[in-house]
N, C-alpha and C. Protein backbone atom coordinates (compact mmCIF):
# COMPACT_ATOMS: atom_id res chain seq x y z
N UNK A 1 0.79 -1.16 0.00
CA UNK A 1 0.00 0.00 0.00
C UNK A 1 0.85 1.25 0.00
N UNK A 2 1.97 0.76 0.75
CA UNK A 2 2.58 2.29 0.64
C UNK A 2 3.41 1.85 -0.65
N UNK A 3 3.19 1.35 -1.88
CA UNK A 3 3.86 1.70 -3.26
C UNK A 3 3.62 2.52 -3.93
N UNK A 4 2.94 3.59 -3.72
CA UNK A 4 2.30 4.64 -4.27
C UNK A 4 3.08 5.26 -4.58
N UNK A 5 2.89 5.52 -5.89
CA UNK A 5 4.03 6.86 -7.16
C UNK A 5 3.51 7.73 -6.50
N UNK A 6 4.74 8.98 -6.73
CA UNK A 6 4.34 10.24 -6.55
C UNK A 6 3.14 10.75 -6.97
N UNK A 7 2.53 10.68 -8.44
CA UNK A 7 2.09 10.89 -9.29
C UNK A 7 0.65 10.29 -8.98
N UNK A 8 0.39 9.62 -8.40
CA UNK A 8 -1.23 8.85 -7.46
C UNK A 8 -1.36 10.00 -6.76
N UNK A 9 0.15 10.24 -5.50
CA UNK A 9 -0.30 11.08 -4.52
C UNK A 9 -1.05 12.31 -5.18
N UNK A 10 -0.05 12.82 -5.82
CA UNK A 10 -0.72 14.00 -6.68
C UNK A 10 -1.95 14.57 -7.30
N UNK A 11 -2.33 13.22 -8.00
CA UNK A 11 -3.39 12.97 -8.35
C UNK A 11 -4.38 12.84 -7.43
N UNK A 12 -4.29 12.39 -6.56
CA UNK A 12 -5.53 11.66 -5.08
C UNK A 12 -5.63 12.98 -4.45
N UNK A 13 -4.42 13.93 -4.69
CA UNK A 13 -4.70 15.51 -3.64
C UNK A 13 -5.27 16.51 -4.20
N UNK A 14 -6.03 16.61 -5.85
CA UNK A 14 -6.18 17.12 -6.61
C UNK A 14 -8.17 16.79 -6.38
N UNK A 15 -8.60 17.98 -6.13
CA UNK A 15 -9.87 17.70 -6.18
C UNK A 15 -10.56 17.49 -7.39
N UNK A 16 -12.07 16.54 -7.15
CA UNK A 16 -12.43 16.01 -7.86
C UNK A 16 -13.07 16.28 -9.16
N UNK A 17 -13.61 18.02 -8.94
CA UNK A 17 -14.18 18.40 -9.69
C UNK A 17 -13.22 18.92 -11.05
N UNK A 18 -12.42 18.79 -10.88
CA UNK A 18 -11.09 18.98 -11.55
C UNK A 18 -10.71 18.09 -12.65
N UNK A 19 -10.84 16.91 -11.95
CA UNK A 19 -10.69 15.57 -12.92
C UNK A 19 -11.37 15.20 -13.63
N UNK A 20 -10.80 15.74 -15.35
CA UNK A 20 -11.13 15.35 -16.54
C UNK A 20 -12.48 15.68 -17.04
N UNK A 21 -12.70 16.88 -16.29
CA UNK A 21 -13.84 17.73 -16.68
C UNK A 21 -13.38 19.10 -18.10
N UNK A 22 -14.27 19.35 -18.91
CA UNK A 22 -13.78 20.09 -19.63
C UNK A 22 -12.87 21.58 -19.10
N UNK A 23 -12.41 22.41 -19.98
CA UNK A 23 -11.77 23.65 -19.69
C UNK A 23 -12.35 24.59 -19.06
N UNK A 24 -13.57 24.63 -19.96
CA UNK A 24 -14.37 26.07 -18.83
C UNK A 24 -14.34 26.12 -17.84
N UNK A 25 -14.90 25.01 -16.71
CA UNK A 25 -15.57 24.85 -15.58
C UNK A 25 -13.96 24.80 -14.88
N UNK A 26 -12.78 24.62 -15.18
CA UNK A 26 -11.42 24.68 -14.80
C UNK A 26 -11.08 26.22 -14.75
N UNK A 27 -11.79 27.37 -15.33
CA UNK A 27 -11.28 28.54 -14.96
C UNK A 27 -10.93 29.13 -13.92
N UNK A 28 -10.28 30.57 -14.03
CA UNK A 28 -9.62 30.39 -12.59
C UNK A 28 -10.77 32.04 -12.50
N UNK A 29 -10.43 32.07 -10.76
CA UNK A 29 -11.36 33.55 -10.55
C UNK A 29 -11.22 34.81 -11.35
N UNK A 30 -10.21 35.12 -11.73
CA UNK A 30 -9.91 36.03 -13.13
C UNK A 30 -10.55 36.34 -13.99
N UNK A 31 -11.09 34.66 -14.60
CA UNK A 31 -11.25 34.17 -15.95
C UNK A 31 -13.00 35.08 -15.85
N UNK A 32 -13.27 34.09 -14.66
CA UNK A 32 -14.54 34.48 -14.32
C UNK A 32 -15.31 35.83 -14.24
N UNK A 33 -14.43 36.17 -13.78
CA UNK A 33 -14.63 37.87 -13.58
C UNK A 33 -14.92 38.62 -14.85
N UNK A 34 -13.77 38.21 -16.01
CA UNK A 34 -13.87 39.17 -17.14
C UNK A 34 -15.57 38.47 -18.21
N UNK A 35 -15.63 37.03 -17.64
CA UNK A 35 -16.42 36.71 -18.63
C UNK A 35 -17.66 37.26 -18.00
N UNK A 36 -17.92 37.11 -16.42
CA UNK A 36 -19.05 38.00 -16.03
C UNK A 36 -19.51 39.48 -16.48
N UNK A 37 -18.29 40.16 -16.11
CA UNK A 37 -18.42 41.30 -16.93
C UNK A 37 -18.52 41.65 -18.77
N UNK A 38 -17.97 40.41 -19.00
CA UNK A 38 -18.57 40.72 -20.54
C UNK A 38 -19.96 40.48 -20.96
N UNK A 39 -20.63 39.88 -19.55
CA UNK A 39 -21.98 39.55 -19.96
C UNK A 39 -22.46 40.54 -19.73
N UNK A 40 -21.62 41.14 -18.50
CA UNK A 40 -22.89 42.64 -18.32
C UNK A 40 -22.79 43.58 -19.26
N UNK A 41 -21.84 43.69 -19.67
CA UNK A 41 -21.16 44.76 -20.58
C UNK A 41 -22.75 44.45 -22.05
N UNK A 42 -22.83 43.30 -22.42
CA UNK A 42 -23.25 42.52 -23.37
C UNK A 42 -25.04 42.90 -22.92
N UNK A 43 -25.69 42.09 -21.90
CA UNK A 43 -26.98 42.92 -21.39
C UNK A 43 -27.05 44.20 -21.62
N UNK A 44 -26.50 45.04 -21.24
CA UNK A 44 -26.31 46.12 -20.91
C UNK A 44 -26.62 47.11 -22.41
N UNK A 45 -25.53 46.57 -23.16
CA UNK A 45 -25.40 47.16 -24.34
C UNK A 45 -26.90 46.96 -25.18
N UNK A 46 -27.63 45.60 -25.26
CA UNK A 46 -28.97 44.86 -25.18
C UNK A 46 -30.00 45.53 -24.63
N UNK A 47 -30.04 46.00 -23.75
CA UNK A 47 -31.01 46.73 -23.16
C UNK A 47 -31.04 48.11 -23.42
N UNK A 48 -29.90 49.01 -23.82
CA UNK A 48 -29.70 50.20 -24.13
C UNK A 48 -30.57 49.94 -25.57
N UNK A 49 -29.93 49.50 -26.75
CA UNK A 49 -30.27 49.25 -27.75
C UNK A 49 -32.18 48.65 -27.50
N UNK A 50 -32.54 47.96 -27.24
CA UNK A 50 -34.14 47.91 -26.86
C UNK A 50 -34.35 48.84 -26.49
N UNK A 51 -34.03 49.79 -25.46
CA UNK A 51 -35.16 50.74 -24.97
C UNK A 51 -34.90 52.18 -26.04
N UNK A 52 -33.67 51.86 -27.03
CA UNK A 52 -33.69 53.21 -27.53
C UNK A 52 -34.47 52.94 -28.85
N UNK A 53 -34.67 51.90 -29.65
CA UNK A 53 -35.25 51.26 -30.21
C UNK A 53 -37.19 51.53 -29.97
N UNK A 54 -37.58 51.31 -28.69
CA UNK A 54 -38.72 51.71 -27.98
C UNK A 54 -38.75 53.42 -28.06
N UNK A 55 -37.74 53.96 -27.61
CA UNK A 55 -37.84 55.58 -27.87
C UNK A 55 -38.02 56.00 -29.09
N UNK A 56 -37.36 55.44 -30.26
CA UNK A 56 -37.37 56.18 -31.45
C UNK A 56 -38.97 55.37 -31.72
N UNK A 57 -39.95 54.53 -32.06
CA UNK A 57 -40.49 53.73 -31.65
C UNK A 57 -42.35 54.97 -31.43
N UNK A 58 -41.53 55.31 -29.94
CA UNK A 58 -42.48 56.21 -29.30
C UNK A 58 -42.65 57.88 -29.97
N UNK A 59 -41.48 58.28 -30.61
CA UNK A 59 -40.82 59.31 -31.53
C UNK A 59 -41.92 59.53 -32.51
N UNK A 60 -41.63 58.45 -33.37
CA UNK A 60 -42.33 58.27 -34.59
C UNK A 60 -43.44 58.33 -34.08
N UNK A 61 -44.45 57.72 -33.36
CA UNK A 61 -45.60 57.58 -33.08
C UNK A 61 -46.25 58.89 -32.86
N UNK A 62 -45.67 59.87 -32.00
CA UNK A 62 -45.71 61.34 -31.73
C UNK A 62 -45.84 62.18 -32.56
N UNK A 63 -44.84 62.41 -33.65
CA UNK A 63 -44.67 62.86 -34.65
C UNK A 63 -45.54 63.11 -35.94
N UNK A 64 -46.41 61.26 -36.13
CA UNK A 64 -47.25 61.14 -37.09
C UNK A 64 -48.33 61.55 -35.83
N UNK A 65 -49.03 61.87 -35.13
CA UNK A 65 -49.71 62.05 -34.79
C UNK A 65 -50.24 63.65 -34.67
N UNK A 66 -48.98 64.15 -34.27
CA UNK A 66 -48.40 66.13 -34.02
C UNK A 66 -49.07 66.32 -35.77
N UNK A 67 -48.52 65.38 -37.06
CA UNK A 67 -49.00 65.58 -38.66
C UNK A 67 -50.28 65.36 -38.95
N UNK A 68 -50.83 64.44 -38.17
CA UNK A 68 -51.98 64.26 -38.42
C UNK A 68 -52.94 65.56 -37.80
N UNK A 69 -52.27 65.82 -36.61
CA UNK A 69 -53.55 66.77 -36.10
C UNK A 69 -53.40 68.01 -36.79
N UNK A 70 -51.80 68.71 -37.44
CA UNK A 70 -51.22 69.72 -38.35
C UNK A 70 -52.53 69.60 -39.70
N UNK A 71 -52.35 68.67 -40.26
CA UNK A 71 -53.00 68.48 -41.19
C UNK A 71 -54.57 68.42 -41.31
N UNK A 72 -55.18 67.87 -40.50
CA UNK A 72 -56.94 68.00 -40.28
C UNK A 72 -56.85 69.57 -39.65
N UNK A 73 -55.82 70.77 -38.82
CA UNK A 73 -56.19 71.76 -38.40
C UNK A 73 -56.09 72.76 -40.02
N UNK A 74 -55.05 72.57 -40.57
CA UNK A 74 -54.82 73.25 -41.77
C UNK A 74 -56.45 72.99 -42.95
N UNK A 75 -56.54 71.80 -42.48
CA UNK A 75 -57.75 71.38 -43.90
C UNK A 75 -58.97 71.93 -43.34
N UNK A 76 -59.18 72.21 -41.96
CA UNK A 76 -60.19 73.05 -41.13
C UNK A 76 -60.00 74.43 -41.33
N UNK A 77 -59.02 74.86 -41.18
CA UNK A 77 -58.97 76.45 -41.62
C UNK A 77 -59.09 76.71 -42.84
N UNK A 78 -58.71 76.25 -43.87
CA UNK A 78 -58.96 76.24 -45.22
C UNK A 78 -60.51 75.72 -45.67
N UNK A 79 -61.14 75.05 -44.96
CA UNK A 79 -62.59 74.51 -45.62
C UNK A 79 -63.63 76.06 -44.79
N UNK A 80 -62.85 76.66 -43.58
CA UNK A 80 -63.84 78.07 -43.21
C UNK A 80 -63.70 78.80 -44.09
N UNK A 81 -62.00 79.03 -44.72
CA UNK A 81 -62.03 80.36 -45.59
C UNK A 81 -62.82 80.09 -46.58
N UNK A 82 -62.99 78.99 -47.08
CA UNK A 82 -63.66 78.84 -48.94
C UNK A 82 -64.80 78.62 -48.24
N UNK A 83 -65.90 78.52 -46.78
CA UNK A 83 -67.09 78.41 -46.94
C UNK A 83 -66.93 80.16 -46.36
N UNK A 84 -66.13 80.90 -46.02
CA UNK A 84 -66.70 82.45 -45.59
C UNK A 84 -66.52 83.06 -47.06
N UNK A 85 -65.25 82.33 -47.71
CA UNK A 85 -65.38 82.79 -49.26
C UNK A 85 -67.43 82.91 -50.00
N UNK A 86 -67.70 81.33 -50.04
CA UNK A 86 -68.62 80.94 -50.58
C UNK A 86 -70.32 81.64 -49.81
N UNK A 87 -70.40 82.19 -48.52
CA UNK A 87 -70.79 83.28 -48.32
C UNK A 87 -71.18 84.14 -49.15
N UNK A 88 -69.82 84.94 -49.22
CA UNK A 88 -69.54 86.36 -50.20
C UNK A 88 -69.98 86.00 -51.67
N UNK A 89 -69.82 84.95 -52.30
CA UNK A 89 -70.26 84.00 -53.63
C UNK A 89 -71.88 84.23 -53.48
N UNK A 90 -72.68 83.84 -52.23
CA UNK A 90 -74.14 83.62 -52.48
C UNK A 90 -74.76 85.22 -52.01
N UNK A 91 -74.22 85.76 -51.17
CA UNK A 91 -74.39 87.16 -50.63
C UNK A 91 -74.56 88.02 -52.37
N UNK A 92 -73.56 88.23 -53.27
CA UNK A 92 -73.42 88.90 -54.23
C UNK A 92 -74.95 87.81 -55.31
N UNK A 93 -75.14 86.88 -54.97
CA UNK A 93 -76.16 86.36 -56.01
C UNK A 93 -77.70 86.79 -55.26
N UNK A 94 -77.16 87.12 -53.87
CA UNK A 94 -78.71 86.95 -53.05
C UNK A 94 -79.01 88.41 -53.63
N UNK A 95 -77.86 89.60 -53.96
CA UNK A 95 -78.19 90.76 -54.12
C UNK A 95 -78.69 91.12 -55.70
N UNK A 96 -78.26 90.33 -56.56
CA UNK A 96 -78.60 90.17 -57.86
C UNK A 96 -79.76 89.79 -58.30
N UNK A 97 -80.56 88.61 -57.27
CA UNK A 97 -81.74 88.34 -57.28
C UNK A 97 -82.82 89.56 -57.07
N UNK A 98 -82.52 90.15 -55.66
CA UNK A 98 -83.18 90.80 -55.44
C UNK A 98 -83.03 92.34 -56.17
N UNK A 99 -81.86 92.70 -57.08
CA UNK A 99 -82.22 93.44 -57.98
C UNK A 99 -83.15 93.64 -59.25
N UNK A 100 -83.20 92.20 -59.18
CA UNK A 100 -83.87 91.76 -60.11
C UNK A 100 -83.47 91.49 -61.52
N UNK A 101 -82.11 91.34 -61.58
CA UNK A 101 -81.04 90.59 -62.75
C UNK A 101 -81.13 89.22 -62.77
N UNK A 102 -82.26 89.25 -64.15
CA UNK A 102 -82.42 87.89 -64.90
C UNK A 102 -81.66 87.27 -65.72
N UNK A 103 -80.88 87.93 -66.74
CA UNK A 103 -80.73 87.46 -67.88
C UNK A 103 -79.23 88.24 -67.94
N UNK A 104 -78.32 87.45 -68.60
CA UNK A 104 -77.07 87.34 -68.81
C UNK A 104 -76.65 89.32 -69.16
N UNK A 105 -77.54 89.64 -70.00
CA UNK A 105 -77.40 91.35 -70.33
C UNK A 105 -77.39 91.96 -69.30
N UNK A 106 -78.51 91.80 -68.38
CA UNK A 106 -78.86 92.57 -66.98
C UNK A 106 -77.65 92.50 -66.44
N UNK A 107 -77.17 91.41 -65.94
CA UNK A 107 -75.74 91.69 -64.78
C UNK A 107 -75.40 91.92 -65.42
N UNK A 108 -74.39 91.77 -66.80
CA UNK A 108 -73.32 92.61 -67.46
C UNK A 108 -73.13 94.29 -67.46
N UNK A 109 -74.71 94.70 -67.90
CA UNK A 109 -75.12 96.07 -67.52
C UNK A 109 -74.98 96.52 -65.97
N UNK A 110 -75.50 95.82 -65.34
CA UNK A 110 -75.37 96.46 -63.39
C UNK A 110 -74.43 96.34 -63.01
N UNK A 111 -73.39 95.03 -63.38
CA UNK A 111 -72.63 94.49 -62.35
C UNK A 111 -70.74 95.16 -63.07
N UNK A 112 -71.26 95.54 -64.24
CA UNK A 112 -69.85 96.24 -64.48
C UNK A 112 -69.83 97.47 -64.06
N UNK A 113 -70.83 98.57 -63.62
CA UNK A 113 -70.54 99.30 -62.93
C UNK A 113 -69.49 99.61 -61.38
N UNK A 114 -69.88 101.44 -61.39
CA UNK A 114 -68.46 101.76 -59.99
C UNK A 114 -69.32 101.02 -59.21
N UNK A 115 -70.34 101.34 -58.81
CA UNK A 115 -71.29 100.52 -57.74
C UNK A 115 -71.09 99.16 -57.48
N UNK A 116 -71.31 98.52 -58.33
CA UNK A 116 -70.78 97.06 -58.08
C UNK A 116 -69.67 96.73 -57.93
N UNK A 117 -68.49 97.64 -58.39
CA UNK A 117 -67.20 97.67 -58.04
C UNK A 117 -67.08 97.55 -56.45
N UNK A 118 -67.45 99.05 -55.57
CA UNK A 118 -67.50 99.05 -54.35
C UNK A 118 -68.19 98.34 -53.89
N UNK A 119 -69.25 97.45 -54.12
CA UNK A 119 -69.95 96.80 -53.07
C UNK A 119 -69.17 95.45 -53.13
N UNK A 120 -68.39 94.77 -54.27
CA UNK A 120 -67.69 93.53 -54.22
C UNK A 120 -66.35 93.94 -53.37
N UNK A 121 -65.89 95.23 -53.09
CA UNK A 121 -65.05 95.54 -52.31
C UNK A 121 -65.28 95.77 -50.76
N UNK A 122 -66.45 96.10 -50.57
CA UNK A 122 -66.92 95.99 -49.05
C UNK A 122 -67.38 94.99 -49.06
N UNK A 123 -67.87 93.89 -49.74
CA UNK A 123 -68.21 92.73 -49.04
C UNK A 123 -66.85 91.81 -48.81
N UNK A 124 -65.86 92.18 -49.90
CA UNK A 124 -64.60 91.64 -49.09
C UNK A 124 -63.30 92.00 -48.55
N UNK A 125 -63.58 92.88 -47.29
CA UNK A 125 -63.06 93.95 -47.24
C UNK A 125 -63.08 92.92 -45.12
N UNK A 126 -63.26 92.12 -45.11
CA UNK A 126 -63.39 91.24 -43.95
C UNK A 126 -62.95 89.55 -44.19
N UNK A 127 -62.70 89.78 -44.91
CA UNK A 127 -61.67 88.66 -45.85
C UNK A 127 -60.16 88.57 -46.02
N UNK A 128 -59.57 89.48 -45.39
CA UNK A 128 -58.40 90.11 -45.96
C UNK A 128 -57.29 88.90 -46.51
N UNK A 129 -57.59 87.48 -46.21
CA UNK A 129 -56.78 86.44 -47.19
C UNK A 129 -57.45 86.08 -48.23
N UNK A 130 -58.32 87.04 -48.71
CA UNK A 130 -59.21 86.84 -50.21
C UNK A 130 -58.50 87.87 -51.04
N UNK A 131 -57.63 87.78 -52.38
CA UNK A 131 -56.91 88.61 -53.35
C UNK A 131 -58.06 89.08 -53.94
N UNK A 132 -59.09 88.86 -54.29
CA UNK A 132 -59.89 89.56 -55.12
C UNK A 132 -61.09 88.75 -55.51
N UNK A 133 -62.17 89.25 -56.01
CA UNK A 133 -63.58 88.54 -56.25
C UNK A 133 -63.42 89.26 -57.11
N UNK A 134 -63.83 88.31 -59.05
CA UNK A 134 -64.09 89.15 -60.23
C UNK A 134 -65.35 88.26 -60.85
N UNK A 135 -65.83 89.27 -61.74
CA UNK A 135 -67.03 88.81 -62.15
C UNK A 135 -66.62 88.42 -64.05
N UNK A 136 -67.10 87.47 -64.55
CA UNK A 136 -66.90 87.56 -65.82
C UNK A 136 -68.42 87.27 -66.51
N UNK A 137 -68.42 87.93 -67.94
CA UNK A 137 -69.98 87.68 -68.37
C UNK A 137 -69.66 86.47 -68.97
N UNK A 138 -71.03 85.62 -69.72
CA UNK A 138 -71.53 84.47 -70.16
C UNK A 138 -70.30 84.44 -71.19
N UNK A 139 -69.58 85.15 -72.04
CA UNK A 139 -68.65 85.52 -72.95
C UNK A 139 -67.21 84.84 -72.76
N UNK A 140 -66.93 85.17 -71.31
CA UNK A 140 -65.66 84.83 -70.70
C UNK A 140 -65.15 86.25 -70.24
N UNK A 141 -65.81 87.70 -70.56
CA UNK A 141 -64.78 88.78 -70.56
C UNK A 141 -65.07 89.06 -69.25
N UNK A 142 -63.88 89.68 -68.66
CA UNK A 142 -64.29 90.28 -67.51
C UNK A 142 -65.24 91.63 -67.36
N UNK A 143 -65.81 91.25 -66.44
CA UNK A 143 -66.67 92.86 -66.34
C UNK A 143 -66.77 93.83 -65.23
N UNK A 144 -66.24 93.14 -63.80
CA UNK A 144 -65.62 93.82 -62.82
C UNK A 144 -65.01 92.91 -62.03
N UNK A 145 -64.44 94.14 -61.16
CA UNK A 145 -63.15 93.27 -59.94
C UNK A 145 -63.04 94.13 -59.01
N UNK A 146 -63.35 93.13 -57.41
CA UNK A 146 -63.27 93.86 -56.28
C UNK A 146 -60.82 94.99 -56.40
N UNK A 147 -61.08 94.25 -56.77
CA UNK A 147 -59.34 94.62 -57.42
C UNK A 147 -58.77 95.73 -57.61
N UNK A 148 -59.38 96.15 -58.77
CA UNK A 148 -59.17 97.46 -59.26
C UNK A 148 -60.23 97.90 -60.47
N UNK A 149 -60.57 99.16 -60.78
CA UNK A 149 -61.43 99.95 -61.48
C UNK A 149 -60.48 100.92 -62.43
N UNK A 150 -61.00 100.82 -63.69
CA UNK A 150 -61.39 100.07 -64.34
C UNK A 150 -60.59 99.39 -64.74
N UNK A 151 -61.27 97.83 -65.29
CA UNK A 151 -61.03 96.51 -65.41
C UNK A 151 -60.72 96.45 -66.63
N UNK A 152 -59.53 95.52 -66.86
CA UNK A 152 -58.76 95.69 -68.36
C UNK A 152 -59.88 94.78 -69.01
N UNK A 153 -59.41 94.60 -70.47
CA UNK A 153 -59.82 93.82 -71.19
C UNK A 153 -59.66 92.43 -70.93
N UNK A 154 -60.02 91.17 -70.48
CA UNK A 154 -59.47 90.26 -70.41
C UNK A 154 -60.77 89.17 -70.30
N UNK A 155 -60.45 87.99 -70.73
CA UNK A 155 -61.06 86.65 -71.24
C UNK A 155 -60.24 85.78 -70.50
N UNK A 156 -61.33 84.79 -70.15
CA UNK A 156 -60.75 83.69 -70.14
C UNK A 156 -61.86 82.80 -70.70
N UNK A 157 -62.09 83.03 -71.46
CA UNK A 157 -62.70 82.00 -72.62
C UNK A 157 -62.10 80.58 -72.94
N UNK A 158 -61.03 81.21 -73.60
CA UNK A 158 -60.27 79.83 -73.57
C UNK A 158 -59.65 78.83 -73.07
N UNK A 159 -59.99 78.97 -71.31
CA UNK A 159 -59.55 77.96 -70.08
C UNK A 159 -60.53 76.79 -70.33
N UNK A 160 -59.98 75.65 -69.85
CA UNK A 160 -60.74 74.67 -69.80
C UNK A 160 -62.00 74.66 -69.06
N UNK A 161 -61.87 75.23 -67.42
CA UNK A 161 -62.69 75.14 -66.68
C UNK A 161 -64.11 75.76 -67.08
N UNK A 162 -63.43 77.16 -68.06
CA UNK A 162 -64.72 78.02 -68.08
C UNK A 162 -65.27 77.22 -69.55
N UNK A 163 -65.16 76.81 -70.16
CA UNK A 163 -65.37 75.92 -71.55
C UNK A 163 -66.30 74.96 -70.53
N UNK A 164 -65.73 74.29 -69.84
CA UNK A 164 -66.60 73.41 -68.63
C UNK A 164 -68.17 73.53 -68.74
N UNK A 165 -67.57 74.55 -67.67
CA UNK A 165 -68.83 75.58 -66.90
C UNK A 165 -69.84 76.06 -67.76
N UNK A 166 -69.26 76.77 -69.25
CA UNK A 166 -69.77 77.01 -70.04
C UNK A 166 -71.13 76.16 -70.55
N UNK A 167 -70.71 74.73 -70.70
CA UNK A 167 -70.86 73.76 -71.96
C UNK A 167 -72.57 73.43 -70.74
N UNK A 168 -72.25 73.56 -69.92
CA UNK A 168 -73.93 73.27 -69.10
C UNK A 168 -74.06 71.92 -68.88
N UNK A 169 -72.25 70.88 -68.87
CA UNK A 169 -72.51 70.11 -68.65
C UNK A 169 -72.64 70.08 -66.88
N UNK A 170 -73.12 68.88 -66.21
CA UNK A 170 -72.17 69.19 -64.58
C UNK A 170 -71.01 69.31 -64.18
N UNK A 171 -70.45 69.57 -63.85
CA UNK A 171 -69.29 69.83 -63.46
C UNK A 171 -68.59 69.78 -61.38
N UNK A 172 -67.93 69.06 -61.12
CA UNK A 172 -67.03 69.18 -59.87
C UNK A 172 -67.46 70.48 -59.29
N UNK A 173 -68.00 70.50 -57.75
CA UNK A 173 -67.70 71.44 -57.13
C UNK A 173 -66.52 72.22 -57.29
N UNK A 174 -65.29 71.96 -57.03
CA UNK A 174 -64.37 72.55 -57.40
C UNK A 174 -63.16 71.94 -58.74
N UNK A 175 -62.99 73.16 -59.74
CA UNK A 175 -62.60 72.54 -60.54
C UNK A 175 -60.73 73.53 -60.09
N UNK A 176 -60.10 72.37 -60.03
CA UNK A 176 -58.82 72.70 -60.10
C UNK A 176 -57.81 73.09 -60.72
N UNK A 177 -57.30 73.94 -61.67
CA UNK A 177 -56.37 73.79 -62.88
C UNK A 177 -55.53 74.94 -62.57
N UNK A 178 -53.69 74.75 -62.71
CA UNK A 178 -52.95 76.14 -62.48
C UNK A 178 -52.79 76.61 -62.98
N UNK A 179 -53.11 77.97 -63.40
CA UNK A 179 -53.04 78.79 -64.15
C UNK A 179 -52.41 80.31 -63.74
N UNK A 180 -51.93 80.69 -64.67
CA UNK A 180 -51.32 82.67 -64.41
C UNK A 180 -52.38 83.19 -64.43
N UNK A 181 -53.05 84.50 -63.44
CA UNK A 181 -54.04 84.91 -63.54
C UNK A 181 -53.92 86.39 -65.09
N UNK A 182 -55.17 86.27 -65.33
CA UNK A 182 -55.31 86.99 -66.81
C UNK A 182 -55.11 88.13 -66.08
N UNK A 183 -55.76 88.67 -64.90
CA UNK A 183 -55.64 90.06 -64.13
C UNK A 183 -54.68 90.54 -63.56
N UNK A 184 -54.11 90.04 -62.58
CA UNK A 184 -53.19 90.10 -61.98
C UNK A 184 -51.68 89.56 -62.39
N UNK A 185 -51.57 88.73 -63.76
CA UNK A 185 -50.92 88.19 -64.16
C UNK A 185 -49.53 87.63 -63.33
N UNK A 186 -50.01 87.02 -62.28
CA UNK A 186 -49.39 86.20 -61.28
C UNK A 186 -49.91 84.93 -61.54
């Protein structure tokens, strides 16, 4: 019994968990340390990245929302001006009626006057993001303008819209097309 190699003893004083277990679990406190900390380092970096991920996330969400409400407030202020516009549109027909302008001659005759000049100017004279209200006869020519007195020569006969409007087919509430103005030539 006592023939024992060095190399038994050695072995027999060597704890067990040691023996012929892989490398990892053989690390020493060092080892441990840096690999702990590379995990935190590693979480860490993981969790930064998720929650900033969640921020930009929450960003966007804000943003389209700040556009959305930008956009329904803009399309609200713009649908008052063209109905306080469209007002001033039935106000000038309510007064035509009750002048008693039937027929395409009649307004051309009343409504190219100074009179009708100033009254399309005081009715939009509470408008002040309205450039101008003009009147044109059945023809296309112009015949007055809250704008200026007196009113040049000018047509727009040959626009599509008024060809439109003209033709007595129906036509779009609003007809859209860009054009340089014949008056103002802007």
């Amino acid at each position: 019994m006592l023939s024992n190699s060095s190399e038994d003893v050695i072995a027999a004083s060597q704890p067990a968990y040691r023996a012929g277990l892989p490398w990892p679990i053989r690390l020493g406190a060092i080892q441990w340390l840096i690999i702990s900390a590379a995990g935190i380092v590693l979480a860490i970096t993981l969790g930064t990245g998720y929650f900033a991920m969640q921020y930009r996330e929450r960003a966007l969400e804000v943003a389209e929302r700040e556009l959305n409400n930008s956009a329904l407030l803009l399309s609200r202020h713009f649908d008052q001006q063209l109905r306080d516009l469209q007002h001033v549109h039935e106000d000038v027909i309510a007064g035509m009626h009750a002048d008693g302008i039937d027929t395409a001659d009649e307004f051309e005759q009343r409504m190219s006057s100074l009179s009708a000049h100033e009254m399309l100017r005081s009715k939009l004279a509470a408008l002040p993001h309205v450039g101008a209200l003009n009147l044109w006869n059945a023809k296309g020519w112009l015949i007055n303008s809250s704008e200026m007195w007196p009113v040049p020569d000018v047509s727009i006969a040959e626009r599509q819209y008024f060809k439109d409007i003209a033709s007595g087919r129906p036509t779009p509430d609003v007809i859209v097309e860009p054009v340089l103005s014949k008056v103002t030539k802007n």
